[in-house]
Protein backbone atom coordinates (compact mmCIF):
# COMPACT_ATOMS: atom_id res chain seq x y z
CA UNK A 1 0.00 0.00 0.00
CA UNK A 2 1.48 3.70 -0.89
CA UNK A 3 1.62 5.81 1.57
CA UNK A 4 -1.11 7.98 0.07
CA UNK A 5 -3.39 4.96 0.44
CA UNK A 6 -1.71 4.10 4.19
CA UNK A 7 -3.17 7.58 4.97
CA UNK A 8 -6.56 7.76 3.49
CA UNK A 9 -6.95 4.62 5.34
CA UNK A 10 -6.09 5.83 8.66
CA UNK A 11 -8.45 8.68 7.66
CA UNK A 12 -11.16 6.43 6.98
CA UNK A 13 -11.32 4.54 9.82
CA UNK A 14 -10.87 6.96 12.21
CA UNK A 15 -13.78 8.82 10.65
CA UNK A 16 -15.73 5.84 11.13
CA UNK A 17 -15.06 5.76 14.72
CA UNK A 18 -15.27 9.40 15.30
CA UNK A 19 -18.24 10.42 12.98
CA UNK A 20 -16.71 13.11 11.85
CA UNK A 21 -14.27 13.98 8.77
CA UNK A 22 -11.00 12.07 9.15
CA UNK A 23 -8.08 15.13 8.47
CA UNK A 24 -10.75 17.64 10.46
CA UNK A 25 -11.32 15.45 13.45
CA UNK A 26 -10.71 18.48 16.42
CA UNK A 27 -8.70 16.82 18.96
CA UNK A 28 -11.20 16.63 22.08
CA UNK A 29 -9.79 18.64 25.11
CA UNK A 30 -9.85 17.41 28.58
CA UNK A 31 -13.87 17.47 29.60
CA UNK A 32 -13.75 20.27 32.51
CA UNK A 33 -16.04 17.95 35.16
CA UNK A 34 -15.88 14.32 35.15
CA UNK A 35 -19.12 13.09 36.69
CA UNK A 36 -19.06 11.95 40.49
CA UNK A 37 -20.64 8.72 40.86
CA UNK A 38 -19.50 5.64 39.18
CA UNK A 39 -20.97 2.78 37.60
CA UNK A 40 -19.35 -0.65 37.18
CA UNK A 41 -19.40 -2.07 34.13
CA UNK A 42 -17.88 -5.78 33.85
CA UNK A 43 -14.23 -4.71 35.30
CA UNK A 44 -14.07 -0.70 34.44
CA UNK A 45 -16.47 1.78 35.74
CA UNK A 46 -17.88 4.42 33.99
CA UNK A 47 -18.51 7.81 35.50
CA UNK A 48 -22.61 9.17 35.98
CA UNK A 49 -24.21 11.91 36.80
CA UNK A 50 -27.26 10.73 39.05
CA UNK A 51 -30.42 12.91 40.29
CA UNK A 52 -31.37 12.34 42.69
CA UNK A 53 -29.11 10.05 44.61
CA UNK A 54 -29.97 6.18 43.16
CA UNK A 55 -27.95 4.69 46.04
CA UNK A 56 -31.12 4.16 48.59
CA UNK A 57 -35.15 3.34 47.43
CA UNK A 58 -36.47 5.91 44.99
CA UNK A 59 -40.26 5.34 45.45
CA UNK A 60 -41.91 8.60 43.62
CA UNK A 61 -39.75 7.91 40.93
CA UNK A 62 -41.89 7.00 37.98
CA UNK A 63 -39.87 7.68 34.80
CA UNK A 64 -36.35 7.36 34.05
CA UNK A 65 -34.27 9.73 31.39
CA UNK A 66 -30.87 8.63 30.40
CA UNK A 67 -29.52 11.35 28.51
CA UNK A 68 -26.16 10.68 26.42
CA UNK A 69 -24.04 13.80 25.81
CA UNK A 70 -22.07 14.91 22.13
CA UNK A 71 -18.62 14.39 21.28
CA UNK A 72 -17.42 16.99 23.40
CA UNK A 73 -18.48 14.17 26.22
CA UNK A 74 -19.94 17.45 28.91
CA UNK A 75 -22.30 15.10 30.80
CA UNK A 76 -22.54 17.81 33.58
CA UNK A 77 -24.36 20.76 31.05
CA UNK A 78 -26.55 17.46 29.38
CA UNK A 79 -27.57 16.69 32.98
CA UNK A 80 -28.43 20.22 34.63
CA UNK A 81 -30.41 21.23 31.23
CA UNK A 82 -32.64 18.18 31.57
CA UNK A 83 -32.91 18.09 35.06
CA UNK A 84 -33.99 21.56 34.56
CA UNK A 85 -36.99 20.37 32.02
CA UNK A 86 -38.21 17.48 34.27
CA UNK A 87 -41.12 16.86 36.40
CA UNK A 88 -41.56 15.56 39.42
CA UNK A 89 -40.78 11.43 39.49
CA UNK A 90 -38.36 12.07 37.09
CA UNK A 91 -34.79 10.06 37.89
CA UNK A 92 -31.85 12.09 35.61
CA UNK A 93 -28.76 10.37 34.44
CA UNK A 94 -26.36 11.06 32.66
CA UNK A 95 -23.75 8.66 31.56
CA UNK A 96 -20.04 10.01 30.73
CA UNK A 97 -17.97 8.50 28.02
CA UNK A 98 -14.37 10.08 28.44
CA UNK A 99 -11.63 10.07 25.91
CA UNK A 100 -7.86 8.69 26.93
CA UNK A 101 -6.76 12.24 27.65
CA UNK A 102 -8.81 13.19 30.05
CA UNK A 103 -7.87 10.09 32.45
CA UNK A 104 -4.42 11.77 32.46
CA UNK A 105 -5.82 15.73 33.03
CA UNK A 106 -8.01 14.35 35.59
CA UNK A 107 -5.21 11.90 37.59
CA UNK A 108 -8.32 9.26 37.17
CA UNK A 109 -7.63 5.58 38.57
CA UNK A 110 -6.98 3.06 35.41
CA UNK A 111 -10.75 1.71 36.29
CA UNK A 112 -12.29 4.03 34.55
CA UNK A 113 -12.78 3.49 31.21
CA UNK A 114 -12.09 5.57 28.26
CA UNK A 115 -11.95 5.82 24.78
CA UNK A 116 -10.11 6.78 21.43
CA UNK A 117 -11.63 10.04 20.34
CA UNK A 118 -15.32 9.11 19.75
CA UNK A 119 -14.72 5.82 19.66
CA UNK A 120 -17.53 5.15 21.75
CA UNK A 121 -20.19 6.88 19.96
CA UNK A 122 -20.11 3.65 17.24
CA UNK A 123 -19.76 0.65 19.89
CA UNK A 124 -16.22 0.46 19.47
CA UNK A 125 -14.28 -1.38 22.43
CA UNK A 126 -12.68 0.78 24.98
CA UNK A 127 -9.05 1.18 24.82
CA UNK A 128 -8.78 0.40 28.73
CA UNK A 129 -9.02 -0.95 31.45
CA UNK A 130 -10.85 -3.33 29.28
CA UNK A 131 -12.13 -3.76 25.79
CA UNK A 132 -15.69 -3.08 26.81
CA UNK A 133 -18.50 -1.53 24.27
CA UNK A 134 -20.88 1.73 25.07
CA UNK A 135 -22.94 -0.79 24.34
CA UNK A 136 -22.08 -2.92 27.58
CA UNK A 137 -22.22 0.68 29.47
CA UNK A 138 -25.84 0.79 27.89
CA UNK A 139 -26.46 -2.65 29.50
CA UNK A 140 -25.25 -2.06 32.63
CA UNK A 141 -27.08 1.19 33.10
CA UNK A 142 -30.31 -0.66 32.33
CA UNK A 143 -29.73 -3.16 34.39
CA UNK A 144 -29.24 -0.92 37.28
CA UNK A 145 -32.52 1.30 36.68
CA UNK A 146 -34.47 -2.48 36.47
CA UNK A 147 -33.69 -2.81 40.16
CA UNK A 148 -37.14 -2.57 41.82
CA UNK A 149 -35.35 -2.81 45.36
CA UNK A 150 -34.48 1.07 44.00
CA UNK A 151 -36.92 2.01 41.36
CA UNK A 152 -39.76 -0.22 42.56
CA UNK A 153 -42.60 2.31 41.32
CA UNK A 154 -40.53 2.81 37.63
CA UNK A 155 -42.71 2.50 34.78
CA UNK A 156 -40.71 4.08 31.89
CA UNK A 157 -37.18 4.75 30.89
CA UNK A 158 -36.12 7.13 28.09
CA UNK A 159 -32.96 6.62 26.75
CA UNK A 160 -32.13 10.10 24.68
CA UNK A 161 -28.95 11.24 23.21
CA UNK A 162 -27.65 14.31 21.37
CA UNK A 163 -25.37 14.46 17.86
CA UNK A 164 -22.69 11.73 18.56
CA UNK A 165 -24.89 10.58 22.03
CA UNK A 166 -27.66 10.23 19.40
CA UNK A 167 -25.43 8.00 16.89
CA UNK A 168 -25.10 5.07 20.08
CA UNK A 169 -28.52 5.38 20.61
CA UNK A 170 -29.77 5.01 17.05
CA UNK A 171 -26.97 1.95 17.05
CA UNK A 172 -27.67 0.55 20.38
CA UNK A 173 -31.52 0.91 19.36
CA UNK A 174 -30.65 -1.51 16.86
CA UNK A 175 -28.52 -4.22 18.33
CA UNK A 176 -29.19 -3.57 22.14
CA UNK A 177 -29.47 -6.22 24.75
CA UNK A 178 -30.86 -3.57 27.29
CA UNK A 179 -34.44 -4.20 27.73
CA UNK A 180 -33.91 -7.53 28.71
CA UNK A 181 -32.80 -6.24 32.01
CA UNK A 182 -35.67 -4.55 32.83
CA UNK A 183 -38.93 -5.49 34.54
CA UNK A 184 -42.55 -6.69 33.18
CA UNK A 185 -44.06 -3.06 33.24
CA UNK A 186 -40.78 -1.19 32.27
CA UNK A 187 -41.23 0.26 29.14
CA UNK A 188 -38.10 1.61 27.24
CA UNK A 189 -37.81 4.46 24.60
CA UNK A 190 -34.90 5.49 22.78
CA UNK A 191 -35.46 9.01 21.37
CA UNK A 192 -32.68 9.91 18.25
CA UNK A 193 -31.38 13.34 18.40
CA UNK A 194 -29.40 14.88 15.59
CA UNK A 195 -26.98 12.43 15.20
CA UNK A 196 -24.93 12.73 12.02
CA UNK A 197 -25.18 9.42 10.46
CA UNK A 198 -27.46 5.98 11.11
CA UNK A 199 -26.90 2.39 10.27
CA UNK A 200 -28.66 1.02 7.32
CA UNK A 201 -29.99 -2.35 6.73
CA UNK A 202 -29.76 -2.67 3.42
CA UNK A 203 -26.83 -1.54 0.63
CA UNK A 204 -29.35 1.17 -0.80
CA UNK A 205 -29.56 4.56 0.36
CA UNK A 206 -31.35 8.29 -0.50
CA UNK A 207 -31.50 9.33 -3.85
CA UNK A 208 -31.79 12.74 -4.96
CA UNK A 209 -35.86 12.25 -5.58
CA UNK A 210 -36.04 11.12 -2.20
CA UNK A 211 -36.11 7.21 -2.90
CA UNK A 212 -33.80 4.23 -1.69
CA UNK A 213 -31.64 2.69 -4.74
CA UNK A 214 -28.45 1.81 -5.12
CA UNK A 215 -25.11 4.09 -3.81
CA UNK A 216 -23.60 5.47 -7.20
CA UNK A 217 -20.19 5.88 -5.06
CA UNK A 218 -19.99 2.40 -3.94
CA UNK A 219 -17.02 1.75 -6.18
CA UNK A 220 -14.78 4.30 -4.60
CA UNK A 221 -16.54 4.04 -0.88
CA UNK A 222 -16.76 0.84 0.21
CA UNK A 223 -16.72 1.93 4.22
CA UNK A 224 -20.67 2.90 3.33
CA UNK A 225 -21.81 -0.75 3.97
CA UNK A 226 -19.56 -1.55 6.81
CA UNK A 227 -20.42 -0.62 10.50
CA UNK A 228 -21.43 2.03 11.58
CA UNK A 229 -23.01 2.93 8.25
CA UNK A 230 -24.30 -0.31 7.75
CA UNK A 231 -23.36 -4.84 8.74
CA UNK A 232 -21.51 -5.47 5.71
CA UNK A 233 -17.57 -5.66 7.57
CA UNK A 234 -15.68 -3.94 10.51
CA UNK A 235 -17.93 -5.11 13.12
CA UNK A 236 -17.49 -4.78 16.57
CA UNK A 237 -17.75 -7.73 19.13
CA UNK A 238 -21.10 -6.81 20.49
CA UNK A 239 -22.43 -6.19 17.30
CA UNK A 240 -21.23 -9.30 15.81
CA UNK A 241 -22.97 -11.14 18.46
CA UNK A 242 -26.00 -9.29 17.81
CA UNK A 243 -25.91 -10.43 15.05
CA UNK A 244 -26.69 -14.46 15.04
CA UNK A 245 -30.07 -13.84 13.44
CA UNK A 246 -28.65 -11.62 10.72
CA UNK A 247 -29.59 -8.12 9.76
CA UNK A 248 -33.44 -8.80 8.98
CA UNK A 249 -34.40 -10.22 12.38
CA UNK A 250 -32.52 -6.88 13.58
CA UNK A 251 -34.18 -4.47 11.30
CA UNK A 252 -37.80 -6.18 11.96
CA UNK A 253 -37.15 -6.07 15.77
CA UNK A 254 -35.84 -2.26 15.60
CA UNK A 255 -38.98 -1.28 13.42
CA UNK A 256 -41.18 -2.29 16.45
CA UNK A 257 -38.83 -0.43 19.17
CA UNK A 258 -40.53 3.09 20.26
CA UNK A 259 -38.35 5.35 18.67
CA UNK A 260 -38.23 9.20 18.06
CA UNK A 261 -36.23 10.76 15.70
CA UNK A 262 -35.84 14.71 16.78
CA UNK A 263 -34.17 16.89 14.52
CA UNK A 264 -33.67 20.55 14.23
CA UNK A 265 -34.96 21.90 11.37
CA UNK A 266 -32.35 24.54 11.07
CA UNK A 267 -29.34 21.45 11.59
CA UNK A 268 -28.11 22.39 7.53
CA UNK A 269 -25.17 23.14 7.68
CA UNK A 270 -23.37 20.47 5.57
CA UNK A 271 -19.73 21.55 7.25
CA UNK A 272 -20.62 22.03 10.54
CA UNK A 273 -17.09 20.83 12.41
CA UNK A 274 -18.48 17.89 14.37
CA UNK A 275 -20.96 16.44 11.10
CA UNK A 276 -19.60 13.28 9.04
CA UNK A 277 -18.37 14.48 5.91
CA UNK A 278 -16.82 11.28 5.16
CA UNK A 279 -18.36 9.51 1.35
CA UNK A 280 -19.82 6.82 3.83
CA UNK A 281 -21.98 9.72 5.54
CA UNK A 282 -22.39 11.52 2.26
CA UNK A 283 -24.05 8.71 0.95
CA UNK A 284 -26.83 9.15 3.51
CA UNK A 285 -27.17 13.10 2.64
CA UNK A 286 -25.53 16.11 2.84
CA UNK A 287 -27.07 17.16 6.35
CA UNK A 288 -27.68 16.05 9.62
CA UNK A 289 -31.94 17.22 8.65
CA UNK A 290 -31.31 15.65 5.61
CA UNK A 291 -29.99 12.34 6.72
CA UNK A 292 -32.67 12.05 9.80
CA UNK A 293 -35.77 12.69 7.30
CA UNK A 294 -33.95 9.96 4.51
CA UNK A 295 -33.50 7.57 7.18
CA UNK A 296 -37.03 7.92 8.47
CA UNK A 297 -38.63 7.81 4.94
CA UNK A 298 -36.47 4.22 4.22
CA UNK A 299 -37.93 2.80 7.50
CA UNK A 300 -41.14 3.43 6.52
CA UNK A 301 -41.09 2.47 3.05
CA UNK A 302 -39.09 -0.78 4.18
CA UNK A 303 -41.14 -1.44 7.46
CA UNK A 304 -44.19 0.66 7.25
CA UNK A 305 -46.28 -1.88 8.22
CA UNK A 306 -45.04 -2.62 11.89
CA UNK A 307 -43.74 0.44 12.14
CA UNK A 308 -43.39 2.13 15.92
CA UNK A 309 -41.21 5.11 14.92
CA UNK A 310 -41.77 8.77 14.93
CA UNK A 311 -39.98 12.20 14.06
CA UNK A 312 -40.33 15.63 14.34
CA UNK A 313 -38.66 18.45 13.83
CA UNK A 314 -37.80 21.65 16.08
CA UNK A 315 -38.48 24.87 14.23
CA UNK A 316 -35.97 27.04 14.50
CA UNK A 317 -33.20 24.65 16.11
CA UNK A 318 -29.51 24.23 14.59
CA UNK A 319 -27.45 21.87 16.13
CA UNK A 320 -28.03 23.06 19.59
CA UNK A 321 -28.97 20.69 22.19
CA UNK A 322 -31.07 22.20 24.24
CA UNK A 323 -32.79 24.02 21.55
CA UNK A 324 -33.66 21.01 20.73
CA UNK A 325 -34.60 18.92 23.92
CA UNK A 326 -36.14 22.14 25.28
CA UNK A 327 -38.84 22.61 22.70
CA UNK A 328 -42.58 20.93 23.21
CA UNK A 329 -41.40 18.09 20.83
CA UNK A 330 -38.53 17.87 22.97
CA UNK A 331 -40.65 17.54 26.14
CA UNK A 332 -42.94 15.52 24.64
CA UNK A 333 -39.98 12.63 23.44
CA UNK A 334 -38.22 12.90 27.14
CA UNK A 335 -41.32 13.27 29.42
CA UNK A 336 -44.31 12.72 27.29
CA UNK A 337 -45.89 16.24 27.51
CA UNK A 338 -48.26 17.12 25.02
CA UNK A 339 -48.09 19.97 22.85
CA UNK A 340 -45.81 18.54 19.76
CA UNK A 341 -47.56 19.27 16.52
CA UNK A 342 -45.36 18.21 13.98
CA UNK A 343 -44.51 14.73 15.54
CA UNK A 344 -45.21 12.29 12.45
């Protein structure tokens, strides 16, 4: 291989991990707050913002909102903006997914796990203290709000996420093992936020009349079939295994999840510095509105029938998290206030 092609590789891959261009990647600084409480996940831990305190019986608690933060991995500002939204019986957490330099800015024990870049945001294993998915974070975190010697009164949990929170989300929606941890009377919705990319089931993708057919790149952009853009190669352990049924029984399973895609309708810019500009992300449309009302459209033309998906859009909001969240579509996803109108 040249090393013109040793490069573009590199590139590629760590585009894929990151979701976001390969040469324009910004290097993450050190997160100012690391979040307090910690949750332990196989043999790491991963650090959680938690209101109020889960560590004795939560009886009034009703409804659960797991809220997964951006690439810039500030868990503190995702947690204090929805706390701020929520009603009463409301449990907040907010899971933290750190990069490798911020164990070192922080003087953090070699427990806590971390990964390369945005490595987490597609399922990829942690670079230490063990190779452990988001994914298994996901589980773990489930499993802990299915405790009924906590949460005993817990009817729903919302698991939300933001730009690269909302890329594991829309991934973890897909292969996730999580709702098997919780009780009979749990229910579990994953609401989609912005994200800049989603994994396909199929090799087709948009066209430019707004139709699924085949990807005229494919040739020169083979990364747009393998994870995280779609199952075709480059899989990660806990997808593979997610996989024993192959892609249909996951696509037919994901179809009946309660989903909501929430985009802002002003999210076009198509080189914003944290959206996917690699082909495999191109393929799915030149913005992050774009891309969410594409995907949407192919899930309903694909799985119409047992569909249990919705999307809406937030007038006015660019990529701006709390524009977004904090908007009656918003409120509606996370707490299930009425007052959406353009939910579809």
């Amino acid at each position: 291989m040249t090393p013109r092609r040793h490069i573009l590789a590199a590139a590629a891959a760590l585009s894929a991990m990151t979701g976001v261009a390969g040469a324009d990647v910004p290097v993450p600084p050190p997160v100012a707050i690391v979040a307090a409480a910690r949750l332990p996940v196989g043999s790491g831990e991963l650090p959680v913002s938690v209101s109020p305190d889960w560590s004795r019986p939560l009886p009034q608690i009703r409804r659960a909102v797991v809220i997964v933060h951006g690439y810039e991995r500030n868990a503190a500002d995702y947690a204090r903006w929805i706390e701020a939204l929520a009603p009463a019986g409301t449990l907040i957490v907010a899971p933290q997914f750190l990069a490798v330099e911020d164990i070192a800015a922080h003087r953090l024990p070699g427990s806590v796990l971390r990964w390369s870049r945005g490595a987490w945001s597609g399922g990829w294993p942690a670079e230490g203290p063990a190779p452990l998915s988001a994914f298994d974070a996901l589980d773990a975190l489930l499993a802990r709000l299915g405790s009924r010697a906590t949460l005993p009164n817990l009817s729903q949990v919302v698991l939300a996420g933001f730009s690269a929170g909302g890329q594991l989300v829309q991934r973890y929606a897909v292969v996730g093992n999580g709702e098997a941890a919780l009780p009979q009377g749990v229910s579990l919705r994953y609401v989609v936020a912005s994200p800049s990319s989603y994994v396909y089931f199929s090799d087709a993708r948009p066209q430019a009349d707004g139709a699924l057919g085949a990807f005229a790149g494919a040739a020169d952009c083979p990364q747009y079939g393998r994870w995280k853009y779609g199952f075709a190669g480059e899989l990660p352990p806990y997808v593979a295994a997610a996989l024993h049924d192959g892609p249909p029984a996951l696509e037919q399973r994901y179809a009946r999840r309660d989903v909501v895609y929430l985009l802002g309708a002003a999210d076009t810019d198509p080189h914003h510095r944290f959206l996917d500009q690699s082909c495999a992300a191109e393929a799915e449309g030149p913005t992050r509105l774009a891309r969410g009302i594409a995907y949407f459209r192919a899930m309903q033309t694909r799985d119409g029938a047992i569909l249990n998906q919705k999307l809406a859009e937030v007038p006015g909001a660019a990529h701006n998290a709390r524009k977004v969240f904090d908007s009656p579509c918003g409120r509606a996803a996370l707490f299930g206030e009425a007052g959406c109108t353009s939910l579809r």
